[in-house]
PDB file of N, CA and C in Angstrom:
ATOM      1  N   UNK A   1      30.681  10.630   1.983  1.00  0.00           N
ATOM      2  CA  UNK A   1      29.270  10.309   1.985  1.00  0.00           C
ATOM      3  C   UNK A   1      28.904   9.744   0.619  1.00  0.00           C
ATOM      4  N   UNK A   2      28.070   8.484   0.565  1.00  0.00           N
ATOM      5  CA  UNK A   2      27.248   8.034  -0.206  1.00  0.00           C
ATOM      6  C   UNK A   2      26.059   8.205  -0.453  1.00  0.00           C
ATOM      7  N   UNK A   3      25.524   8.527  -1.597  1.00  0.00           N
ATOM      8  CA  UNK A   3      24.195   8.482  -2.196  1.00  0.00           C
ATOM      9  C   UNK A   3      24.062   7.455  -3.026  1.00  0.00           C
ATOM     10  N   UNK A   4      23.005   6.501  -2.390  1.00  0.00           N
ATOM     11  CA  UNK A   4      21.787   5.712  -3.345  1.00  0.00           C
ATOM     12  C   UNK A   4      20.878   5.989  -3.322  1.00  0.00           C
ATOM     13  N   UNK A   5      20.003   5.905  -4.953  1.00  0.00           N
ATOM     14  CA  UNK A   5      18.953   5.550  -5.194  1.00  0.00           C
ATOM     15  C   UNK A   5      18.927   4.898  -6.008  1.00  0.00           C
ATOM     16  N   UNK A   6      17.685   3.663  -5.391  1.00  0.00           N
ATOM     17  CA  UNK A   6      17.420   3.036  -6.471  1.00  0.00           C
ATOM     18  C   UNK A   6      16.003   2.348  -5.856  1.00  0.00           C
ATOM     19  N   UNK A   7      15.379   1.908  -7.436  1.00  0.00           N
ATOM     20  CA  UNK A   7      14.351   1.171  -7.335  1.00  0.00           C
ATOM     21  C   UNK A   7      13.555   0.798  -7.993  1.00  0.00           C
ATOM     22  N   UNK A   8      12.493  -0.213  -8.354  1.00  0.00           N
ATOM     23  CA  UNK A   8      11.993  -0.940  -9.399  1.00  0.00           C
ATOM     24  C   UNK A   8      10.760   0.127 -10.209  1.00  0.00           C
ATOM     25  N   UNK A   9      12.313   0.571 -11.399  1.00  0.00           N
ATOM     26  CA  UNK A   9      11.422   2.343 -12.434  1.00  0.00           C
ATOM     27  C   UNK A   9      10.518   1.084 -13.293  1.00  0.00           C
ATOM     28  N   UNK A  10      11.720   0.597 -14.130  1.00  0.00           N
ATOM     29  CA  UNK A  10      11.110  -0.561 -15.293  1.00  0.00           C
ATOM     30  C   UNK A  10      10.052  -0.688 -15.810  1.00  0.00           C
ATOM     31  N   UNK A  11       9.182  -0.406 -15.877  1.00  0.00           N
ATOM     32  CA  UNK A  11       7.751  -1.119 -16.579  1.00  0.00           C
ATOM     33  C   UNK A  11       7.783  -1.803 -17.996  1.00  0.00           C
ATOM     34  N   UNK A  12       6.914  -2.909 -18.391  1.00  0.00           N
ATOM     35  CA  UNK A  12       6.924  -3.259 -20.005  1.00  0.00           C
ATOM     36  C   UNK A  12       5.745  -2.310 -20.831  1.00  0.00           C
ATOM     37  N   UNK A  13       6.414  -2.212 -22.106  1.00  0.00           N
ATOM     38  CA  UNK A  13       5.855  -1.472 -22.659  1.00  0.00           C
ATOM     39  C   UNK A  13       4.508  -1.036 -22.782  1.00  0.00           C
ATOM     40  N   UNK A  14       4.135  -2.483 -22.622  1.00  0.00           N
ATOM     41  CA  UNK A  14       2.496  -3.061 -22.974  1.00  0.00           C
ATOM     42  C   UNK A  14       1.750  -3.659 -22.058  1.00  0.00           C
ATOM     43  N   UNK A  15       0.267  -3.958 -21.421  1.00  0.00           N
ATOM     44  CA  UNK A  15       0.096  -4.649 -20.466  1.00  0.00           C
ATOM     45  C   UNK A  15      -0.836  -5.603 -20.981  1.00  0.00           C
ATOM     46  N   UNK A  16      -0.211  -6.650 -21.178  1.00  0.00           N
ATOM     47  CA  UNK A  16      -0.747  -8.045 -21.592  1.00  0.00           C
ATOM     48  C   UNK A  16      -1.826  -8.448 -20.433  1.00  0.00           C
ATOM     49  N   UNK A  17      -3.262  -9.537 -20.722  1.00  0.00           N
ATOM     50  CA  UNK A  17      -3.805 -10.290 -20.054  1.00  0.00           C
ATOM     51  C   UNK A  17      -2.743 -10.740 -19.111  1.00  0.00           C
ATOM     52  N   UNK A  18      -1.648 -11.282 -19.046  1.00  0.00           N
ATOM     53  CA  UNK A  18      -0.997 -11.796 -17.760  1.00  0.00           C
ATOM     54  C   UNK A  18       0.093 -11.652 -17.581  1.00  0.00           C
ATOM     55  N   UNK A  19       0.596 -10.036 -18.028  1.00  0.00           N
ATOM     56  CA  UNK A  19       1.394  -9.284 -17.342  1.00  0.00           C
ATOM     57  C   UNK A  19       1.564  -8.467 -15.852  1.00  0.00           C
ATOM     58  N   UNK A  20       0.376  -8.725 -15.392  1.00  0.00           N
ATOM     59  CA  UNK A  20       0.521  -8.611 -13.847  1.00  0.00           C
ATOM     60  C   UNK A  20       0.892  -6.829 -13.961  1.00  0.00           C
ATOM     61  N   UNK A  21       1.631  -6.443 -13.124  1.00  0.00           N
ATOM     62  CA  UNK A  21       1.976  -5.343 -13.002  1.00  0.00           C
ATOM     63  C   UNK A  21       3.109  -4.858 -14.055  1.00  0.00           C
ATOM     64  N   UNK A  22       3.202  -5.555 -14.625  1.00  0.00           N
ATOM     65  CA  UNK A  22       4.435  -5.564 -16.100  1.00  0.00           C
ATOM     66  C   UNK A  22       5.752  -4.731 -15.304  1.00  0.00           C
ATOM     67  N   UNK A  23       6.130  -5.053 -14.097  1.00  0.00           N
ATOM     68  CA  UNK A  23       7.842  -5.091 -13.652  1.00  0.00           C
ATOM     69  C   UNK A  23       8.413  -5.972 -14.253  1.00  0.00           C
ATOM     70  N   UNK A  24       9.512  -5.216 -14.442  1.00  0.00           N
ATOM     71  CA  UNK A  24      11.048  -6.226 -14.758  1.00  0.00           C
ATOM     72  C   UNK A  24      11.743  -6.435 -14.004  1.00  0.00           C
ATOM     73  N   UNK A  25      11.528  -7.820 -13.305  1.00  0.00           N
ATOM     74  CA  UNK A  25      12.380  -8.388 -11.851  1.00  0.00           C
ATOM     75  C   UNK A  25      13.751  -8.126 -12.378  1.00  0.00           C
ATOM     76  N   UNK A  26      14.224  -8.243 -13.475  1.00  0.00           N
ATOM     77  CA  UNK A  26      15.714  -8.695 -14.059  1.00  0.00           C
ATOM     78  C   UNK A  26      16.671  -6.759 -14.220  1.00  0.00           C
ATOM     79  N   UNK A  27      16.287  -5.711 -13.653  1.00  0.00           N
ATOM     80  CA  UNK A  27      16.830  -4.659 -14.128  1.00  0.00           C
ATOM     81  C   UNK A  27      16.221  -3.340 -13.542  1.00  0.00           C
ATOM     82  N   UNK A  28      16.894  -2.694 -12.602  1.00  0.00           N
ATOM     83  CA  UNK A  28      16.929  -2.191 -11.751  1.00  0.00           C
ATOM     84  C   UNK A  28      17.549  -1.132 -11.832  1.00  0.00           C
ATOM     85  N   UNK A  29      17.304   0.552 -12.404  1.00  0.00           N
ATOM     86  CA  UNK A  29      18.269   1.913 -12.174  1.00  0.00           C
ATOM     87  C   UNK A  29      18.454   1.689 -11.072  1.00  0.00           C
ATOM     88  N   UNK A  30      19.952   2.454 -10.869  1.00  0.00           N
ATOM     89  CA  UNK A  30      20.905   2.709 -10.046  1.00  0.00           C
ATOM     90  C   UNK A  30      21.432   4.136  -9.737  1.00  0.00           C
ATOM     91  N   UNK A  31      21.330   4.682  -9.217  1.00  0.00           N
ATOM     92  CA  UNK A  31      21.822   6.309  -8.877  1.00  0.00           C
ATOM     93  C   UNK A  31      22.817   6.166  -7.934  1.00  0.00           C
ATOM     94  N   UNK A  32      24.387   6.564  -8.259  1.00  0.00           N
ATOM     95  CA  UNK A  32      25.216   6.468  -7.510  1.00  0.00           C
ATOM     96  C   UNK A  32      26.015   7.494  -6.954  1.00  0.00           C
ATOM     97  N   UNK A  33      26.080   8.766  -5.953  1.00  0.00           N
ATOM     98  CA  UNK A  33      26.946   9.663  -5.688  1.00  0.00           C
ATOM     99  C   UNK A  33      28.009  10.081  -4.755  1.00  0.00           C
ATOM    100  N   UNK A  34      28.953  10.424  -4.886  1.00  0.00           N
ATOM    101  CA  UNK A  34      30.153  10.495  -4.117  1.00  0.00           C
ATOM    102  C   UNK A  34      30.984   9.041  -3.135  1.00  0.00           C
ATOM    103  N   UNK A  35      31.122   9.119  -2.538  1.00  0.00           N
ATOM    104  CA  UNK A  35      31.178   7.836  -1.799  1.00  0.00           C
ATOM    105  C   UNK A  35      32.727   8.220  -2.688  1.00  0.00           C
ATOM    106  N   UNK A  36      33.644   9.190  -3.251  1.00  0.00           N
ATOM    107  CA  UNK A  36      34.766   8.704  -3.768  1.00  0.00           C
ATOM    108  C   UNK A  36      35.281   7.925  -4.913  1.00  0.00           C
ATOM    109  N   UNK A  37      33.500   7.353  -5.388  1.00  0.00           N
ATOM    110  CA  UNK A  37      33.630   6.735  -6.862  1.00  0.00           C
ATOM    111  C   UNK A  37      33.690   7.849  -8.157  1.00  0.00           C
ATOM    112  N   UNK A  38      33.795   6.920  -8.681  1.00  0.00           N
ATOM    113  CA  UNK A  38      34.087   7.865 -10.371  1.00  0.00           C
ATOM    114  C   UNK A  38      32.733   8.395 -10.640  1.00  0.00           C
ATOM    115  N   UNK A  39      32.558   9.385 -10.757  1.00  0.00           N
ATOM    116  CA  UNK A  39      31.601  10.157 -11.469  1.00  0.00           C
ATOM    117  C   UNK A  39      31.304  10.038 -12.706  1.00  0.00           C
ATOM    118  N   UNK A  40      30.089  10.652 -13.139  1.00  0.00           N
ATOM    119  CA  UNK A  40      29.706  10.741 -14.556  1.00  0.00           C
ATOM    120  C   UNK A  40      29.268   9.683 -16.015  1.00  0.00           C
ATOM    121  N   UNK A  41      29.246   8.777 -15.626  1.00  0.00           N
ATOM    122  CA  UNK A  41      29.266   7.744 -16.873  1.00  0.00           C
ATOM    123  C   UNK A  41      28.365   6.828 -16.362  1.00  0.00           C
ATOM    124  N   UNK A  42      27.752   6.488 -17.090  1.00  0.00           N
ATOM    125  CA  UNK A  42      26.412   5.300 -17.398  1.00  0.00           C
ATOM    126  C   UNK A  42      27.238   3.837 -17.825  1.00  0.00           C
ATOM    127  N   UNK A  43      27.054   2.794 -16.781  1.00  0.00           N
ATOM    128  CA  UNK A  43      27.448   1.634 -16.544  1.00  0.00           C
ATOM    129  C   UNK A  43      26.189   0.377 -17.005  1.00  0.00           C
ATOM    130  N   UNK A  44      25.940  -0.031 -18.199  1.00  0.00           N
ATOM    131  CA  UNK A  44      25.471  -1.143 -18.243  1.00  0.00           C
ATOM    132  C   UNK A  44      24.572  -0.972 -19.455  1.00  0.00           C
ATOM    133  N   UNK A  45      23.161  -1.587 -19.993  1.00  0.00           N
ATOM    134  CA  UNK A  45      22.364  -1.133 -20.952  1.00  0.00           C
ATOM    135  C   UNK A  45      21.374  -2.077 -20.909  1.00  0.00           C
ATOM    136  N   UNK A  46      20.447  -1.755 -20.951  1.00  0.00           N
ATOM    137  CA  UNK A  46      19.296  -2.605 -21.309  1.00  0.00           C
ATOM    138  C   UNK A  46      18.935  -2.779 -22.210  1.00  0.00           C
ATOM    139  N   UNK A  47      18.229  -4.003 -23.099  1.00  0.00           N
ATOM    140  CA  UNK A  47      17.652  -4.072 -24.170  1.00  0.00           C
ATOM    141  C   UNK A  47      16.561  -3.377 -24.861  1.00  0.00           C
ATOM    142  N   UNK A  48      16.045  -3.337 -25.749  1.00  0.00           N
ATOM    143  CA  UNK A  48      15.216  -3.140 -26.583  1.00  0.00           C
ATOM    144  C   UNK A  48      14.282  -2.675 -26.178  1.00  0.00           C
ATOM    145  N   UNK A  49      13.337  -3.198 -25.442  1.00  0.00           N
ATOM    146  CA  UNK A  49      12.163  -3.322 -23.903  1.00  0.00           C
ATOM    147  C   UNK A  49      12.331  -2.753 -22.620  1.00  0.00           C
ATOM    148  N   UNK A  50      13.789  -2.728 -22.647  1.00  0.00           N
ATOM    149  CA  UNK A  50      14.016  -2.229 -21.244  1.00  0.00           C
ATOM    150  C   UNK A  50      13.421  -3.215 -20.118  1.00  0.00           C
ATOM    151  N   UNK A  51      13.704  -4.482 -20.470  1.00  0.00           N
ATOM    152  CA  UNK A  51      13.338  -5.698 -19.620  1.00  0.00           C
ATOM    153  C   UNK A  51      14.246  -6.568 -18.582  1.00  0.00           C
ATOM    154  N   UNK A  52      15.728  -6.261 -19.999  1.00  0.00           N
ATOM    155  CA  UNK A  52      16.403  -7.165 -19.720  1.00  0.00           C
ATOM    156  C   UNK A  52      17.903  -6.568 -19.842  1.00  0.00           C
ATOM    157  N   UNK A  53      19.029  -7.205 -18.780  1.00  0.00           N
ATOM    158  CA  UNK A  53      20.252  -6.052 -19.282  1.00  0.00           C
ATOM    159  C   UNK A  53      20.660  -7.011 -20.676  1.00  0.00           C
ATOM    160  N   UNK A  54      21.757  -6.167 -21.729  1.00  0.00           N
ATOM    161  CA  UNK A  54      22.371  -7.156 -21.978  1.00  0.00           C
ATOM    162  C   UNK A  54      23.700  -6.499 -22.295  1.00  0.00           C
ATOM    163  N   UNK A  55      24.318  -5.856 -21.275  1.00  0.00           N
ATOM    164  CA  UNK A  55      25.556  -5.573 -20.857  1.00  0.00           C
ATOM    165  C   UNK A  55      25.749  -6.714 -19.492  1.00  0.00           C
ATOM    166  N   UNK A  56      27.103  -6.707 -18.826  1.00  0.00           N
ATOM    167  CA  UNK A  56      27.195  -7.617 -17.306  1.00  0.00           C
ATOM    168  C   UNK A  56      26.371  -6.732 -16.643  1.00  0.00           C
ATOM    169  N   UNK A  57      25.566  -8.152 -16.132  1.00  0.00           N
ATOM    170  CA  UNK A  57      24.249  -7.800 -15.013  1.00  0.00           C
ATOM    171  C   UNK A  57      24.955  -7.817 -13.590  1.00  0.00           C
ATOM    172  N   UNK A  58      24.539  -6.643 -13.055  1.00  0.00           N
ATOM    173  CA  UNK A  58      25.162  -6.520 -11.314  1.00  0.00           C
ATOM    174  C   UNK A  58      23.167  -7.014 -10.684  1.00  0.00           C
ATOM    175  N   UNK A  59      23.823  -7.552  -9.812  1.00  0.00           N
ATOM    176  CA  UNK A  59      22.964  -7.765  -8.524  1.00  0.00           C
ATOM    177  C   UNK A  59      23.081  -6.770  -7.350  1.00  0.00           C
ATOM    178  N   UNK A  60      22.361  -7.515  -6.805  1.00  0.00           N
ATOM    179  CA  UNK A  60      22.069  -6.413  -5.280  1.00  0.00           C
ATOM    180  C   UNK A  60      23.392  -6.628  -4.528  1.00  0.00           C
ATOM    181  N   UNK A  61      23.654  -7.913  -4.891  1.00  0.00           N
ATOM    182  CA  UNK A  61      25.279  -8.366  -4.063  1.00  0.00           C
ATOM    183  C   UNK A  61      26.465  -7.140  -4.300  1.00  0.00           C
ATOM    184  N   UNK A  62      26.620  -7.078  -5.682  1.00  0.00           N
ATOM    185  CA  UNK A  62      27.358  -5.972  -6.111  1.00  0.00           C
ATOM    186  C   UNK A  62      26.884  -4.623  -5.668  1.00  0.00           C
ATOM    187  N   UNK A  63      26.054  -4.519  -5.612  1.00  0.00           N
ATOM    188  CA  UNK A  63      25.708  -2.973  -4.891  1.00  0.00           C
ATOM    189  C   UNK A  63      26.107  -2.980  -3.468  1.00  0.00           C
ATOM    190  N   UNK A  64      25.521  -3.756  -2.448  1.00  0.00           N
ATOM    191  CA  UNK A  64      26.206  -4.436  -0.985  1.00  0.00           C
ATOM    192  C   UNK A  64      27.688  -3.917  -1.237  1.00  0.00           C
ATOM    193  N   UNK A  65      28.657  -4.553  -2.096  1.00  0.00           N
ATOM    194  CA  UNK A  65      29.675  -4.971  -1.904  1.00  0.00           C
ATOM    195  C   UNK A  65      30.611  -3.576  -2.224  1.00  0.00           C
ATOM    196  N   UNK A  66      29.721  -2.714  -3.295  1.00  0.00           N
ATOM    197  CA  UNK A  66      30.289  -1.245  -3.472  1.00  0.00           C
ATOM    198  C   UNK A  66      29.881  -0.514  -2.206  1.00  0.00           C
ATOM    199  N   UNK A  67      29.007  -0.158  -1.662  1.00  0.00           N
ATOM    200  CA  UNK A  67      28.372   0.371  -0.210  1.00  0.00           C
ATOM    201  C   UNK A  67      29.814   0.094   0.742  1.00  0.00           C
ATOM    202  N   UNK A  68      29.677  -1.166   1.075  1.00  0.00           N
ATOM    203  CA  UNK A  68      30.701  -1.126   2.282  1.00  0.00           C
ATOM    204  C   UNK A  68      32.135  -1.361   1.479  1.00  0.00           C
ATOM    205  N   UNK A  69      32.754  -1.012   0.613  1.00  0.00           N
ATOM    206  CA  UNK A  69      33.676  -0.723  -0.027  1.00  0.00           C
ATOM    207  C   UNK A  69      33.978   0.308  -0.151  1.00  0.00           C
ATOM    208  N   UNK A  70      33.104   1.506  -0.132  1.00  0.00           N
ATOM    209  CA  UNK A  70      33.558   2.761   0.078  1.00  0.00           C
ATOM    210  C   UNK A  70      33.060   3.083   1.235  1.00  0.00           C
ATOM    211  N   UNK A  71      33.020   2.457   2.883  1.00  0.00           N
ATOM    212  CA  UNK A  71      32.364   2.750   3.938  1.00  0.00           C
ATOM    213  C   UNK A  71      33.795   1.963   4.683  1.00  0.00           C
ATOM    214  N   UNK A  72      34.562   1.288   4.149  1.00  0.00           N
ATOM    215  CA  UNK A  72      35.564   0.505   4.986  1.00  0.00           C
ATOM    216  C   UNK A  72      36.671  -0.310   4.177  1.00  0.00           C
ATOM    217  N   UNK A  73      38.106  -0.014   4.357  1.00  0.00           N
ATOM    218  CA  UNK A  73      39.153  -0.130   4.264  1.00  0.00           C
ATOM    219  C   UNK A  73      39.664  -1.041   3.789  1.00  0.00           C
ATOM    220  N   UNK A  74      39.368  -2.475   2.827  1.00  0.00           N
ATOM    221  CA  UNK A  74      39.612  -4.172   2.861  1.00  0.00           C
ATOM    222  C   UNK A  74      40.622  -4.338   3.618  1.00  0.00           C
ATOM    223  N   UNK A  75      41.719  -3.681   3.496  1.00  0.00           N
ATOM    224  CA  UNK A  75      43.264  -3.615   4.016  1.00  0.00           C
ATOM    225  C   UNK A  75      43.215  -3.746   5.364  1.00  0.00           C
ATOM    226  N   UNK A  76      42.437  -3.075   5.874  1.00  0.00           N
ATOM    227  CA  UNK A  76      42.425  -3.090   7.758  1.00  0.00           C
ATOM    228  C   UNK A  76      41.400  -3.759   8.079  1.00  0.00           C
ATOM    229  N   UNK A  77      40.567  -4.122   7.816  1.00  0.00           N
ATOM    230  CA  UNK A  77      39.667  -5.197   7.517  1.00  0.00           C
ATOM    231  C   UNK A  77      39.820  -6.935   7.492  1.00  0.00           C
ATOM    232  N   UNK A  78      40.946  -7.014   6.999  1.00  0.00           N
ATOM    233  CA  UNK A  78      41.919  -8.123   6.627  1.00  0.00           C
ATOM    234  C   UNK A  78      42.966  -8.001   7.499  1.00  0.00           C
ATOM    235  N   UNK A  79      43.427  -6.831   8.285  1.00  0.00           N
ATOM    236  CA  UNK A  79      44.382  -7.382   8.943  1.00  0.00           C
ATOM    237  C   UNK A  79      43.786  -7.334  10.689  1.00  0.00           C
ATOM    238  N   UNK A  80      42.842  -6.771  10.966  1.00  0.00           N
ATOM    239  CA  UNK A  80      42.705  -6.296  11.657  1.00  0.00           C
ATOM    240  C   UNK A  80      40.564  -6.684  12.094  1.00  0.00           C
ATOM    241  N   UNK A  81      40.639  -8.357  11.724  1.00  0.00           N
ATOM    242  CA  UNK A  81      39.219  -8.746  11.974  1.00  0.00           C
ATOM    243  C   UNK A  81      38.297  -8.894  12.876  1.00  0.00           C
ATOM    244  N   UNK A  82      38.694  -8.146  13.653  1.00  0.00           N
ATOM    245  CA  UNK A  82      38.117  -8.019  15.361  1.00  0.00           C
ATOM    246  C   UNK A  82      37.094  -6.409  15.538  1.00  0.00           C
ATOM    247  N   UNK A  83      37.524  -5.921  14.158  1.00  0.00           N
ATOM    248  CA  UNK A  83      36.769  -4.441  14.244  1.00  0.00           C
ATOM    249  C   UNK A  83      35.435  -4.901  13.450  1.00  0.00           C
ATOM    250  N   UNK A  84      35.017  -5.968  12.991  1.00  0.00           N
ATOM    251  CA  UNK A  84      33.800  -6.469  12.508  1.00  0.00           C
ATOM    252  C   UNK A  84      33.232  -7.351  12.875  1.00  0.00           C
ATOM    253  N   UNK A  85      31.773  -7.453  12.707  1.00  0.00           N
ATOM    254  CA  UNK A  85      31.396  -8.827  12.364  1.00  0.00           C
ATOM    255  C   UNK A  85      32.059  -9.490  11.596  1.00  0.00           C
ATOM    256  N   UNK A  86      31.785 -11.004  11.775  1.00  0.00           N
ATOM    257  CA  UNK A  86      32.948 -11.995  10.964  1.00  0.00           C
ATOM    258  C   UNK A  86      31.779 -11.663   9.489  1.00  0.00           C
ATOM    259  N   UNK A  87      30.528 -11.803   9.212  1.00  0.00           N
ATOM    260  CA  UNK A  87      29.913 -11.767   8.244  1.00  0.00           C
ATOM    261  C   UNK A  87      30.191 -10.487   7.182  1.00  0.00           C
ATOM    262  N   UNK A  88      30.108  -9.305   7.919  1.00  0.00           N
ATOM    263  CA  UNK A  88      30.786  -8.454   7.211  1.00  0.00           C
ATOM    264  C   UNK A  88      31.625  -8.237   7.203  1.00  0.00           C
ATOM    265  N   UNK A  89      32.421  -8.616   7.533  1.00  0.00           N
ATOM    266  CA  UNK A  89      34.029  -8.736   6.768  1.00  0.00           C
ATOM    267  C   UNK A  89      34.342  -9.577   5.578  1.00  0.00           C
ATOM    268  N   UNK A  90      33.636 -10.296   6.172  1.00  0.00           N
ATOM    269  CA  UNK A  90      33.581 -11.451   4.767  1.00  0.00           C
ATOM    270  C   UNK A  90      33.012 -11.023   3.676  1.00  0.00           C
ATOM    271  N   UNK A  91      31.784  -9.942   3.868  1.00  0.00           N
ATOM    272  CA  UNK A  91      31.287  -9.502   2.242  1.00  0.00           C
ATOM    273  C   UNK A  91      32.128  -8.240   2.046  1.00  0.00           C
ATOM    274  N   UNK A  92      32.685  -7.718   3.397  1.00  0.00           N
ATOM    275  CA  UNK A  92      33.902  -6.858   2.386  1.00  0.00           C
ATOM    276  C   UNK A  92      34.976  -7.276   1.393  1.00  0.00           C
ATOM    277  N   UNK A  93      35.659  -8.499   2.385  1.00  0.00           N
ATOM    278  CA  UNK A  93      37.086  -9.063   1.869  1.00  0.00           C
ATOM    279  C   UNK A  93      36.250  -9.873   0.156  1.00  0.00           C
ATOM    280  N   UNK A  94      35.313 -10.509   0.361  1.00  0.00           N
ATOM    281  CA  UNK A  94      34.912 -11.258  -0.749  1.00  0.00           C
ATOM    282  C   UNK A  94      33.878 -10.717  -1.978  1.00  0.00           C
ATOM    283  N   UNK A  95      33.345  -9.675  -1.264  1.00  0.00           N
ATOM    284  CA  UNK A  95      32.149  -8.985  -2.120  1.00  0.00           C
ATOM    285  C   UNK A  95      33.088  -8.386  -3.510  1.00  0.00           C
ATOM    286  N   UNK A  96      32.086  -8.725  -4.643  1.00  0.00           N
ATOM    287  CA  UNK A  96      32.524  -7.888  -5.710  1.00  0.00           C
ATOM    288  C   UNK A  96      31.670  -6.794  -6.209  1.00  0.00           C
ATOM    289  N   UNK A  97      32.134  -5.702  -5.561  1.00  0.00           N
ATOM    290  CA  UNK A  97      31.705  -4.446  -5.764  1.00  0.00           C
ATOM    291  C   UNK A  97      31.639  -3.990  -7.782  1.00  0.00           C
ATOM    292  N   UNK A  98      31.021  -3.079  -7.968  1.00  0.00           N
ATOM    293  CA  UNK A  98      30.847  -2.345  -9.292  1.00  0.00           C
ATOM    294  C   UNK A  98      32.000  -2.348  -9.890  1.00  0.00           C
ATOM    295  N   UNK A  99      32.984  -2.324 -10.257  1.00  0.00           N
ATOM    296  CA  UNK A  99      34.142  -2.457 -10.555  1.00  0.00           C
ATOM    297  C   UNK A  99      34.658  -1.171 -11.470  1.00  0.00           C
ATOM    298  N   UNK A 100      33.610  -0.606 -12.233  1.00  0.00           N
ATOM    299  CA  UNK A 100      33.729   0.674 -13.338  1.00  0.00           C
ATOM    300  C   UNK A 100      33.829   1.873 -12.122  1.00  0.00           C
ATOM    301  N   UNK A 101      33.364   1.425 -10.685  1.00  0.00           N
ATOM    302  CA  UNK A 101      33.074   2.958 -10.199  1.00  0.00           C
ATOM    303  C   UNK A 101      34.603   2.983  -9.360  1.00  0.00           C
ATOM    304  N   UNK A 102      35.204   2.320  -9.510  1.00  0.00           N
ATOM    305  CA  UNK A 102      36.417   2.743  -7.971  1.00  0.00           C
ATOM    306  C   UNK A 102      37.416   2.369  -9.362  1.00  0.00           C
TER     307      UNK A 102
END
């Protein structure tokens, strides 16, 4: 079993005339549990502001691609492409999952 959470914490420090709701589209906590990944360690960093990463930025793709990476097999997946959609197989076989957690 997998646990996510996640979702837009971010705020800017300050709320400028045309800061709108002052979210940071660009940076997104992540809460990741069991699913068989590595435990314990903080993957990435944000700047100064907490606006912007400036460690490698994962997308939502990479999260996708860790999800059904620890939900299904690439190996049987790849040999065996009739147990999927052709689409998800394809973001299994091709998705690049988190890479620090497996």
């Amino acid at each position: 079993m997998l646990l996510v959470i996640t979702g837009e914490m971010g705020r800017s420090p300050s709320k400028g005339k045309n800061d709108g709701t002052g979210h940071h589209a660009d940076l997104t906590p992540l809460v990741l549990a069991g699913g068989g990944l590595k435990m314990g360690q903080v993957i990435g960093k944000s700047g100064k502001t907490g606006s912007k990463p400036v460690t490698k930025a994962y997308k939502p793709e990479h999260l996708l691609a860790t999800v059904l990476h620890t939900m299904f097999d690439a190996s049987i997946v790849r040999t065996n492409p009739a147990l999927l959609p052709a689409e998800v197989a394809k973001l299994i076989n091709n998705g690049q999952p988190i890479s620090e957690l497996f």
